[in-house]
PDB file of N, CA and C in Angstrom:
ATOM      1  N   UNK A   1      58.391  34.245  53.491  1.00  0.00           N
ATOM      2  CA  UNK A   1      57.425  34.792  52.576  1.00  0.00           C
ATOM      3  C   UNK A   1      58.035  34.934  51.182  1.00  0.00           C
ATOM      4  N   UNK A   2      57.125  35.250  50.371  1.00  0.00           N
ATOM      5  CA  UNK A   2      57.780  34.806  48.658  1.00  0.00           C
ATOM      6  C   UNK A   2      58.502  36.177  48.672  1.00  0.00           C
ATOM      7  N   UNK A   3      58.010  37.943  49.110  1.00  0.00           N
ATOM      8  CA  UNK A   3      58.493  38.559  48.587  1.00  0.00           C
ATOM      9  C   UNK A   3      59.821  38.661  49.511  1.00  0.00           C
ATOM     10  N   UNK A   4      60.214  37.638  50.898  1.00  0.00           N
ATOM     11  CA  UNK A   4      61.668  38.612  51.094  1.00  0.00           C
ATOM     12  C   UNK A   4      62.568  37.415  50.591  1.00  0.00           C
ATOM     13  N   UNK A   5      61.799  36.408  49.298  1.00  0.00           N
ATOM     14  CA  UNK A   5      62.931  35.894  48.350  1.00  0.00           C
ATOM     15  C   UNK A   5      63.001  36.098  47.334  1.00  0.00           C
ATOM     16  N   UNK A   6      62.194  36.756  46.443  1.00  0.00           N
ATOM     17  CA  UNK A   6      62.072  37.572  45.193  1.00  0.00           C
ATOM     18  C   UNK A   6      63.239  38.544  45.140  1.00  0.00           C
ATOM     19  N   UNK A   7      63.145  38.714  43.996  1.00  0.00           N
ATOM     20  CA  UNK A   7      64.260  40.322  43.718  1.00  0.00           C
ATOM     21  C   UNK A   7      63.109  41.189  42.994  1.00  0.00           C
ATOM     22  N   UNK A   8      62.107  42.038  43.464  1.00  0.00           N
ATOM     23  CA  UNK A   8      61.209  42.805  43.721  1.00  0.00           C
ATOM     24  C   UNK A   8      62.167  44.067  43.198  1.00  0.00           C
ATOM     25  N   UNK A   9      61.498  44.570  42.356  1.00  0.00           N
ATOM     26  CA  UNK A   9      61.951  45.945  41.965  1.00  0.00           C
ATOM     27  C   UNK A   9      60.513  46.839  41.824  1.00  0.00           C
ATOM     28  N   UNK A  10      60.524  47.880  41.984  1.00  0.00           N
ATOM     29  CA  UNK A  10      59.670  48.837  41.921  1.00  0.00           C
ATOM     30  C   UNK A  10      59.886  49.630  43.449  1.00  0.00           C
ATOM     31  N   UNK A  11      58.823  50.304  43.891  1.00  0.00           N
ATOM     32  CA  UNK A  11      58.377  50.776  45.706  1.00  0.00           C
ATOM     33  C   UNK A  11      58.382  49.817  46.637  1.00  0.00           C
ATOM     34  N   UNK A  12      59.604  48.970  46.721  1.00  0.00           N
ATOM     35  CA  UNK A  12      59.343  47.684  47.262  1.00  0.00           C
ATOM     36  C   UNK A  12      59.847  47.422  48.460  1.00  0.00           C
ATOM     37  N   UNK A  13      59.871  46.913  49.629  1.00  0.00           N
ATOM     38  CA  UNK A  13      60.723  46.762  51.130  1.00  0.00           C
ATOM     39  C   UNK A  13      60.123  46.597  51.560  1.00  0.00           C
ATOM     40  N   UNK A  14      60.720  45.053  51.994  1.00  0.00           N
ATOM     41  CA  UNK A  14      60.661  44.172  53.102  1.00  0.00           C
ATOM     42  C   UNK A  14      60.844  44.590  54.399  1.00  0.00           C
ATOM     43  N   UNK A  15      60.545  44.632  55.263  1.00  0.00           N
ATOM     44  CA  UNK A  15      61.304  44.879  56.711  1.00  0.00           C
ATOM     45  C   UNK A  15      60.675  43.642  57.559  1.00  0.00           C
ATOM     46  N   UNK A  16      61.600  42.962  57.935  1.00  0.00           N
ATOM     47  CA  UNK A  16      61.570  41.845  58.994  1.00  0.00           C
ATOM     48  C   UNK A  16      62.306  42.222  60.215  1.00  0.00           C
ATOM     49  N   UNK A  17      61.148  41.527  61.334  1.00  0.00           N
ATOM     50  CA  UNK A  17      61.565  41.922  62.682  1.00  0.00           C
ATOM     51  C   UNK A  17      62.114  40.518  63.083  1.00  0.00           C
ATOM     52  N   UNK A  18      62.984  40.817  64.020  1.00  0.00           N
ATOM     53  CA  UNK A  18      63.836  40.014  64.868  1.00  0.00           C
ATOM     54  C   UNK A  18      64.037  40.057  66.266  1.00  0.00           C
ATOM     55  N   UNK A  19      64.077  38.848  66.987  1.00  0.00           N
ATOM     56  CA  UNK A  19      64.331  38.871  68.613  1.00  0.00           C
ATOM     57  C   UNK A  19      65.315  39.544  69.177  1.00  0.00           C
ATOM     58  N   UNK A  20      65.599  40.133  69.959  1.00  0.00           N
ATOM     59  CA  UNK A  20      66.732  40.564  70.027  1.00  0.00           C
ATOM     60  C   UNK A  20      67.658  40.104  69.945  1.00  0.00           C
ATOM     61  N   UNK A  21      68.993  40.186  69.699  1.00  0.00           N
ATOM     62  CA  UNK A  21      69.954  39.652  69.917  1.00  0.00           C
ATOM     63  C   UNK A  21      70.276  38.372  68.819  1.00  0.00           C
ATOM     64  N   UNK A  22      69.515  38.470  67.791  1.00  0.00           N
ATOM     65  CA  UNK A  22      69.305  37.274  67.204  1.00  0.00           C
ATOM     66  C   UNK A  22      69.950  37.990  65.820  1.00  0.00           C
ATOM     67  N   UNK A  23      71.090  38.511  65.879  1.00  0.00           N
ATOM     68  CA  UNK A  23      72.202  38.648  64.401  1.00  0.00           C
ATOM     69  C   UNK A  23      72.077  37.515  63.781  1.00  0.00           C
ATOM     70  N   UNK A  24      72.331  36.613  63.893  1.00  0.00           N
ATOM     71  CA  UNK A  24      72.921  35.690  62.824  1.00  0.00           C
ATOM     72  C   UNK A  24      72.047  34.894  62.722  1.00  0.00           C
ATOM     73  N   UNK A  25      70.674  34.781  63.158  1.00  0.00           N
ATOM     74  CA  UNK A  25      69.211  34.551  62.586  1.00  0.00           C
ATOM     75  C   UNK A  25      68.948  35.173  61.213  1.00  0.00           C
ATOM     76  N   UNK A  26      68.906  36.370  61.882  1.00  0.00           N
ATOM     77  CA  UNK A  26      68.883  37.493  60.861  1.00  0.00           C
ATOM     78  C   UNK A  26      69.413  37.257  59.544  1.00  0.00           C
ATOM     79  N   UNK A  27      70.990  36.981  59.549  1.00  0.00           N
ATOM     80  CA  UNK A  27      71.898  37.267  58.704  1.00  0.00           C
ATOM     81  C   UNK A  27      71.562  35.885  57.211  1.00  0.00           C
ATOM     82  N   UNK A  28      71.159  34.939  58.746  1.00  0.00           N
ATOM     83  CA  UNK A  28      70.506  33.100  58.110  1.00  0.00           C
ATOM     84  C   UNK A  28      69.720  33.391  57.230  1.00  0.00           C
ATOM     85  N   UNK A  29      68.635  34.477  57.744  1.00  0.00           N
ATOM     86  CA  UNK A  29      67.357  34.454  56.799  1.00  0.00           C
ATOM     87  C   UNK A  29      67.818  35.791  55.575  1.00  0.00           C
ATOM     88  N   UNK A  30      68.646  36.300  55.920  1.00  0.00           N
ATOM     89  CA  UNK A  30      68.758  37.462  54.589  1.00  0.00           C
ATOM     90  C   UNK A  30      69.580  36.787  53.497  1.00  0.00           C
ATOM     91  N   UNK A  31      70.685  36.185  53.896  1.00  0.00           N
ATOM     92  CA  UNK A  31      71.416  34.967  53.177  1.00  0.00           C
ATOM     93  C   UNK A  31      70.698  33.823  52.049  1.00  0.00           C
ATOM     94  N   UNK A  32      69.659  33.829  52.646  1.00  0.00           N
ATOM     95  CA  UNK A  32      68.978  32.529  52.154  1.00  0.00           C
ATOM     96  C   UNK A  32      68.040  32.968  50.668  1.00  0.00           C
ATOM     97  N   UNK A  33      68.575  33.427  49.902  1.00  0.00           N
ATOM     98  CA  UNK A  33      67.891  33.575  48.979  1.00  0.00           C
ATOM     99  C   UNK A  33      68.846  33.612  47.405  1.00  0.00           C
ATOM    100  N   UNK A  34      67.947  33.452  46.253  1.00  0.00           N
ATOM    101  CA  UNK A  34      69.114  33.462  44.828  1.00  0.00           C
ATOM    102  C   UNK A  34      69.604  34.864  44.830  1.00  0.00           C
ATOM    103  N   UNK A  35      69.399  35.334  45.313  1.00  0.00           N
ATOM    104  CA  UNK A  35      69.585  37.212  45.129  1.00  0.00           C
ATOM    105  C   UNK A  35      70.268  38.276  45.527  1.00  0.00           C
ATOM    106  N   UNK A  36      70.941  38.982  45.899  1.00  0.00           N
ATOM    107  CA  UNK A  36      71.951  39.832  46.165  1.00  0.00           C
ATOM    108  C   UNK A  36      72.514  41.614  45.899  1.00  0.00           C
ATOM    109  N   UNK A  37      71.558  42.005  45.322  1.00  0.00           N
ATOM    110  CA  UNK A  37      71.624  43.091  44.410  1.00  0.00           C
ATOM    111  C   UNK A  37      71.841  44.305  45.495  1.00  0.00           C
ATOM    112  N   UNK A  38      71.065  44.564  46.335  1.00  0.00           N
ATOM    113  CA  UNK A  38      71.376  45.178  47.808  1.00  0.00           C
ATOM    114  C   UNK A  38      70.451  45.101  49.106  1.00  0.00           C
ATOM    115  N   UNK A  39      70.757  45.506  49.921  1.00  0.00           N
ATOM    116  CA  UNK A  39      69.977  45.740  51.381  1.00  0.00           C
ATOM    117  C   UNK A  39      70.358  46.798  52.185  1.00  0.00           C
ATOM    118  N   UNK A  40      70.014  46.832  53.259  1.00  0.00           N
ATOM    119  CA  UNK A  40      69.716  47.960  53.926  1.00  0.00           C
ATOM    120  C   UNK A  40      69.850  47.309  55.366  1.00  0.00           C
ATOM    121  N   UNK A  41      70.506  48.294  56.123  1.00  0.00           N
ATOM    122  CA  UNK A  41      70.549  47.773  57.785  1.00  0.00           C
ATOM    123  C   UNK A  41      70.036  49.362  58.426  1.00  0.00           C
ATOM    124  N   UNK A  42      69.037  49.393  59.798  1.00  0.00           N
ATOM    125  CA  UNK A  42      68.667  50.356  60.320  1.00  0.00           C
ATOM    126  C   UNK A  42      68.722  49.831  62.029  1.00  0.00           C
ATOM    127  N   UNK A  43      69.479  50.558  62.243  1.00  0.00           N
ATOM    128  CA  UNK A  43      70.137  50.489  63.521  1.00  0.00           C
ATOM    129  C   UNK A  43      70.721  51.762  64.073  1.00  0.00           C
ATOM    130  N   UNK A  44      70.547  51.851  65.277  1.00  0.00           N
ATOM    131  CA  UNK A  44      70.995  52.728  66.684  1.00  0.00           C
ATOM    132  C   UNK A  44      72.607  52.195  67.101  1.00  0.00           C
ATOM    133  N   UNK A  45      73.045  50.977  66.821  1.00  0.00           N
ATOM    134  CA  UNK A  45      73.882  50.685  67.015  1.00  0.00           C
ATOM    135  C   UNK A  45      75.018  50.578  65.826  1.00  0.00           C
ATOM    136  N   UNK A  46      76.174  51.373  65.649  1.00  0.00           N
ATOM    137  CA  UNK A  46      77.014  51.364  64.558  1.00  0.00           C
ATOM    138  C   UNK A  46      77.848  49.798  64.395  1.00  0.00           C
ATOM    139  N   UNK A  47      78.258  49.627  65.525  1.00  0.00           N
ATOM    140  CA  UNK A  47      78.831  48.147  65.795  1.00  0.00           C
ATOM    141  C   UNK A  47      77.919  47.153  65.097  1.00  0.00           C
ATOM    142  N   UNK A  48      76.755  46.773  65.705  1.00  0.00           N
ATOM    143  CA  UNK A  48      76.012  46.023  64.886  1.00  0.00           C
ATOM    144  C   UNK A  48      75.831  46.215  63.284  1.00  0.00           C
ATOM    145  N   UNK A  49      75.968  47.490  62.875  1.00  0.00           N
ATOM    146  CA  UNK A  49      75.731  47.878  61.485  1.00  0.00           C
ATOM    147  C   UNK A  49      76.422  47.694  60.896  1.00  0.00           C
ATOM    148  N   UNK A  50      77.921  47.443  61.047  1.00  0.00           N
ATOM    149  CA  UNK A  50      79.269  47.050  60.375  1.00  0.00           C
ATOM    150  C   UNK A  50      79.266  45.339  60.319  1.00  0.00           C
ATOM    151  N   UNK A  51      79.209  44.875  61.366  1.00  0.00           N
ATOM    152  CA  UNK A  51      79.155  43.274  61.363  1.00  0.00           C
ATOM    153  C   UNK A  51      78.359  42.678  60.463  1.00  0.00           C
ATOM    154  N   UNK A  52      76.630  43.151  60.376  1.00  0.00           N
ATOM    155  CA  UNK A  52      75.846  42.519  59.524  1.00  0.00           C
ATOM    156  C   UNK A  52      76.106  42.836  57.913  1.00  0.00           C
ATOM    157  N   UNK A  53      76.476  43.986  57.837  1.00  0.00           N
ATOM    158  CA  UNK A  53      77.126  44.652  56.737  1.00  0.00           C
ATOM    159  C   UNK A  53      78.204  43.880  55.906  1.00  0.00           C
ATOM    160  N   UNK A  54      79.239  43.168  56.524  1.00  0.00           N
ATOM    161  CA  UNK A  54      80.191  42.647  56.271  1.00  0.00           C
ATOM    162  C   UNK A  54      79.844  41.388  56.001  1.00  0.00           C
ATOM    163  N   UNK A  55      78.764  40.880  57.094  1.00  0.00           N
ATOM    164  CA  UNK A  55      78.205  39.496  56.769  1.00  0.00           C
ATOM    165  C   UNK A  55      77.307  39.130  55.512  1.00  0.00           C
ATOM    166  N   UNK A  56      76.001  40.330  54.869  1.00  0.00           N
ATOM    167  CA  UNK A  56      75.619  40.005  54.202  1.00  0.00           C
ATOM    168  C   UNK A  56      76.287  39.918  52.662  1.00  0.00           C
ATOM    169  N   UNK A  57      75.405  39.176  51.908  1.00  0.00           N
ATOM    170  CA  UNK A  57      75.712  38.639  50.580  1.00  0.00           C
ATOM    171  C   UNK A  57      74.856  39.836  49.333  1.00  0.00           C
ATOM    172  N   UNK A  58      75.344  40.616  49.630  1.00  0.00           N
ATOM    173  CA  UNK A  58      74.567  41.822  48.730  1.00  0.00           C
ATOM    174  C   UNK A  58      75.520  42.515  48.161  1.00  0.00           C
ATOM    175  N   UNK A  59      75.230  42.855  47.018  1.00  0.00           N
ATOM    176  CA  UNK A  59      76.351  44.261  46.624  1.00  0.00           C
ATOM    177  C   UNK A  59      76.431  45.267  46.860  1.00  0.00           C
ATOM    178  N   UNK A  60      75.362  46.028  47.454  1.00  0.00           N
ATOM    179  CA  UNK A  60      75.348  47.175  48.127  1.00  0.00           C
ATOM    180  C   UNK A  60      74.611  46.893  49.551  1.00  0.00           C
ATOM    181  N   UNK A  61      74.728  47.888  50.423  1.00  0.00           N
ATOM    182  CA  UNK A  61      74.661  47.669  51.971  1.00  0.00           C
ATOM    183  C   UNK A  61      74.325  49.181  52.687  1.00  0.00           C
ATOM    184  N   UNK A  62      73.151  49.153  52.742  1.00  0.00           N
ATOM    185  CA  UNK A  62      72.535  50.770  52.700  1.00  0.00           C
ATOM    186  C   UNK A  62      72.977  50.782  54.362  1.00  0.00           C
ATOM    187  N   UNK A  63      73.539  51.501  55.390  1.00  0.00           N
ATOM    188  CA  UNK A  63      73.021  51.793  56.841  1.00  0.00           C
ATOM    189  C   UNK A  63      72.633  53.025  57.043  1.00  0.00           C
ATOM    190  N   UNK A  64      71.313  52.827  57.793  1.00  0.00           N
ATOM    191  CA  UNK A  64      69.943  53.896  58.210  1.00  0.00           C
ATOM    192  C   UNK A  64      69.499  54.766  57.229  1.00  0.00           C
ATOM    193  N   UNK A  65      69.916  53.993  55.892  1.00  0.00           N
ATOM    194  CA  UNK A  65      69.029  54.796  54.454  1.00  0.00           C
ATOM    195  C   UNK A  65      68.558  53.864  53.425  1.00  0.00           C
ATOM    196  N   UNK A  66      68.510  54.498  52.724  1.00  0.00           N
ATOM    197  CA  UNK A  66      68.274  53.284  51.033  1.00  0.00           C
ATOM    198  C   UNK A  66      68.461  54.255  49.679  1.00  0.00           C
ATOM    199  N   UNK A  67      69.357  53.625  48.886  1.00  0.00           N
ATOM    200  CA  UNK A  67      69.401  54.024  47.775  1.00  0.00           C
ATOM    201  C   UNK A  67      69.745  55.649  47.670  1.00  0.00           C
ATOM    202  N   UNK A  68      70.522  55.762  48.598  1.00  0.00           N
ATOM    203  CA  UNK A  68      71.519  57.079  48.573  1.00  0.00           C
ATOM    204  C   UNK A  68      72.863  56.402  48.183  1.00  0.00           C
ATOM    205  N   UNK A  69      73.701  56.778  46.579  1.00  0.00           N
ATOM    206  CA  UNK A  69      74.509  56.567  46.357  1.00  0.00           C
ATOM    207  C   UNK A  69      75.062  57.860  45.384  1.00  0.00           C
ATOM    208  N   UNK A  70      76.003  57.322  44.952  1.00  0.00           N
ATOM    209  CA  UNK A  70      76.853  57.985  43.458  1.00  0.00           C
ATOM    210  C   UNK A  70      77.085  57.207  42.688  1.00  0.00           C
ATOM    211  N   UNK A  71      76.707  57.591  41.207  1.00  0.00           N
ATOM    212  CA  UNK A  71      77.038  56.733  40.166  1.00  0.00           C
ATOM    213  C   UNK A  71      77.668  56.698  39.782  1.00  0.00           C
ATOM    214  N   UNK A  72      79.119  57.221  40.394  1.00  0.00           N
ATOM    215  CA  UNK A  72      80.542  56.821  40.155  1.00  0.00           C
ATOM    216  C   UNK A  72      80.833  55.935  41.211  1.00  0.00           C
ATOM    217  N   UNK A  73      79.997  55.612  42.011  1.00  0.00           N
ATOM    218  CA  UNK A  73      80.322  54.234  43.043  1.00  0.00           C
ATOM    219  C   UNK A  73      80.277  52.894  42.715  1.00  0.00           C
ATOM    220  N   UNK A  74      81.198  52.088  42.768  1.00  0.00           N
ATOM    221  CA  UNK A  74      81.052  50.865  42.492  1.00  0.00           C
ATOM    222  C   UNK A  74      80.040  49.875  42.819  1.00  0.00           C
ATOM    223  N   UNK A  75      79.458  49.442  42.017  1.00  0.00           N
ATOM    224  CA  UNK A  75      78.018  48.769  41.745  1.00  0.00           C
ATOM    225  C   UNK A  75      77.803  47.313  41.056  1.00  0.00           C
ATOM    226  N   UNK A  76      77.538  46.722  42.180  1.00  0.00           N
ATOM    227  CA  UNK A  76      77.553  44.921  41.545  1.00  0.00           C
ATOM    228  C   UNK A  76      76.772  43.904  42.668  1.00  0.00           C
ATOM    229  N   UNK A  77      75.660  42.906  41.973  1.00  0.00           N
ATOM    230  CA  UNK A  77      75.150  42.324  43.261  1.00  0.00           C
ATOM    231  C   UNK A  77      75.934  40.947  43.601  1.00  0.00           C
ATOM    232  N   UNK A  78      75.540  40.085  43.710  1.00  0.00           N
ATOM    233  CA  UNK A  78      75.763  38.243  44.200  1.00  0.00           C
ATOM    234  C   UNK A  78      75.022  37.628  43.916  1.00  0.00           C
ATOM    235  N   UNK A  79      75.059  36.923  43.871  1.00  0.00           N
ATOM    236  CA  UNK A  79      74.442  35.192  42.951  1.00  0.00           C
ATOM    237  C   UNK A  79      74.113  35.870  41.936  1.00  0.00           C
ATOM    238  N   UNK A  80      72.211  35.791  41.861  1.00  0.00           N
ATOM    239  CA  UNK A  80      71.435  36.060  40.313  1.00  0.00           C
ATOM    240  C   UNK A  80      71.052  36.988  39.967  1.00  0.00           C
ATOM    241  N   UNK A  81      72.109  38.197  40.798  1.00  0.00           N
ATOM    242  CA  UNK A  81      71.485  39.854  40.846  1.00  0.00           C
ATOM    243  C   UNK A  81      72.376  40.246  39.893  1.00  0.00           C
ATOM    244  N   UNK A  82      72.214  40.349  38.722  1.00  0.00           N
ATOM    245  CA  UNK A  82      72.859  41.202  37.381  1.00  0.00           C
ATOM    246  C   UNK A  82      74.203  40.785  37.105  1.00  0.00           C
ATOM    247  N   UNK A  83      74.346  41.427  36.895  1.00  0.00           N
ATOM    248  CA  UNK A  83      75.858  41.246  36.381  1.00  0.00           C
ATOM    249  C   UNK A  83      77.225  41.649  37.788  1.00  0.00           C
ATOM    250  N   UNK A  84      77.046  40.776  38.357  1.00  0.00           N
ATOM    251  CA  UNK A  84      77.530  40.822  39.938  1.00  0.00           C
ATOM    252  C   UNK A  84      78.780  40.426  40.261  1.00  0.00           C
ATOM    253  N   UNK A  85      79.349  41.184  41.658  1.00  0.00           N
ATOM    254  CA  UNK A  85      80.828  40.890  42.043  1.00  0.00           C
ATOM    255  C   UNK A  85      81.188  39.236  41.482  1.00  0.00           C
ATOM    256  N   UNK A  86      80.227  38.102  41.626  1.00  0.00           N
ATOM    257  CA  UNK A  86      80.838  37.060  41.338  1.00  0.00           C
ATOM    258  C   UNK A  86      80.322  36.674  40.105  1.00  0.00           C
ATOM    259  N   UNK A  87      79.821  37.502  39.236  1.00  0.00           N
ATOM    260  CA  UNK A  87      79.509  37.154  37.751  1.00  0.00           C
ATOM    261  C   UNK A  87      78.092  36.366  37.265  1.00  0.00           C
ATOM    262  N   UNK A  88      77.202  36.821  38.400  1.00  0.00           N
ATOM    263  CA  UNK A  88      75.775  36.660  37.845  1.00  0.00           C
ATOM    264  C   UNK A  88      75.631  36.395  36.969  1.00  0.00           C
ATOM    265  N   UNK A  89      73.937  35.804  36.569  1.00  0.00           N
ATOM    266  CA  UNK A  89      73.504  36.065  35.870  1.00  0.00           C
ATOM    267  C   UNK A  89      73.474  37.570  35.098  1.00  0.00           C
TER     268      UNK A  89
END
């Protein structure tokens, strides 16, 4: 769908469901976009929450929240998300 490849700012979230067991489906389709700025993992399982965490291409990596941070925390997305760990746009 266009919006879970957009970089959507405002009241915005995606949530896509997945088969079970299907991580690195998952990880295929969150990967697949110009964008990187952050995401979010919601899970019962901590194990799983570290792996996908590590796997995705985002600069920030919310687990079982969103947009709880500190703005003394280090802050940067990937590919065309701002001014990012690898020097975005």
């Amino acid at each position: 769908m266009y919006i879970a490849q957009e970089e959507s700012f405002g009241p915005v979230m995606v949530i896509s469901k997945f088969k079970n067991g299907d991580v690195d489906g998952v990880l295929r389709r969150a990967n697949a976009t110009e964008y990187g700025l952050a995401s979010g993992v919601f899970t019962r399982d901590i194990n799983k929450a570290l792996y996908i965490s590590e796997k995705l291409e985002a600069g920030t990596v919310f687990i079982n929240t969103y947009n709880k941070t500190d703005v003394a925390a280090p802050f940067g997305g990937f590919k065309l998300s701002g001014f990012g760990k690898d020097l975005g746009k």
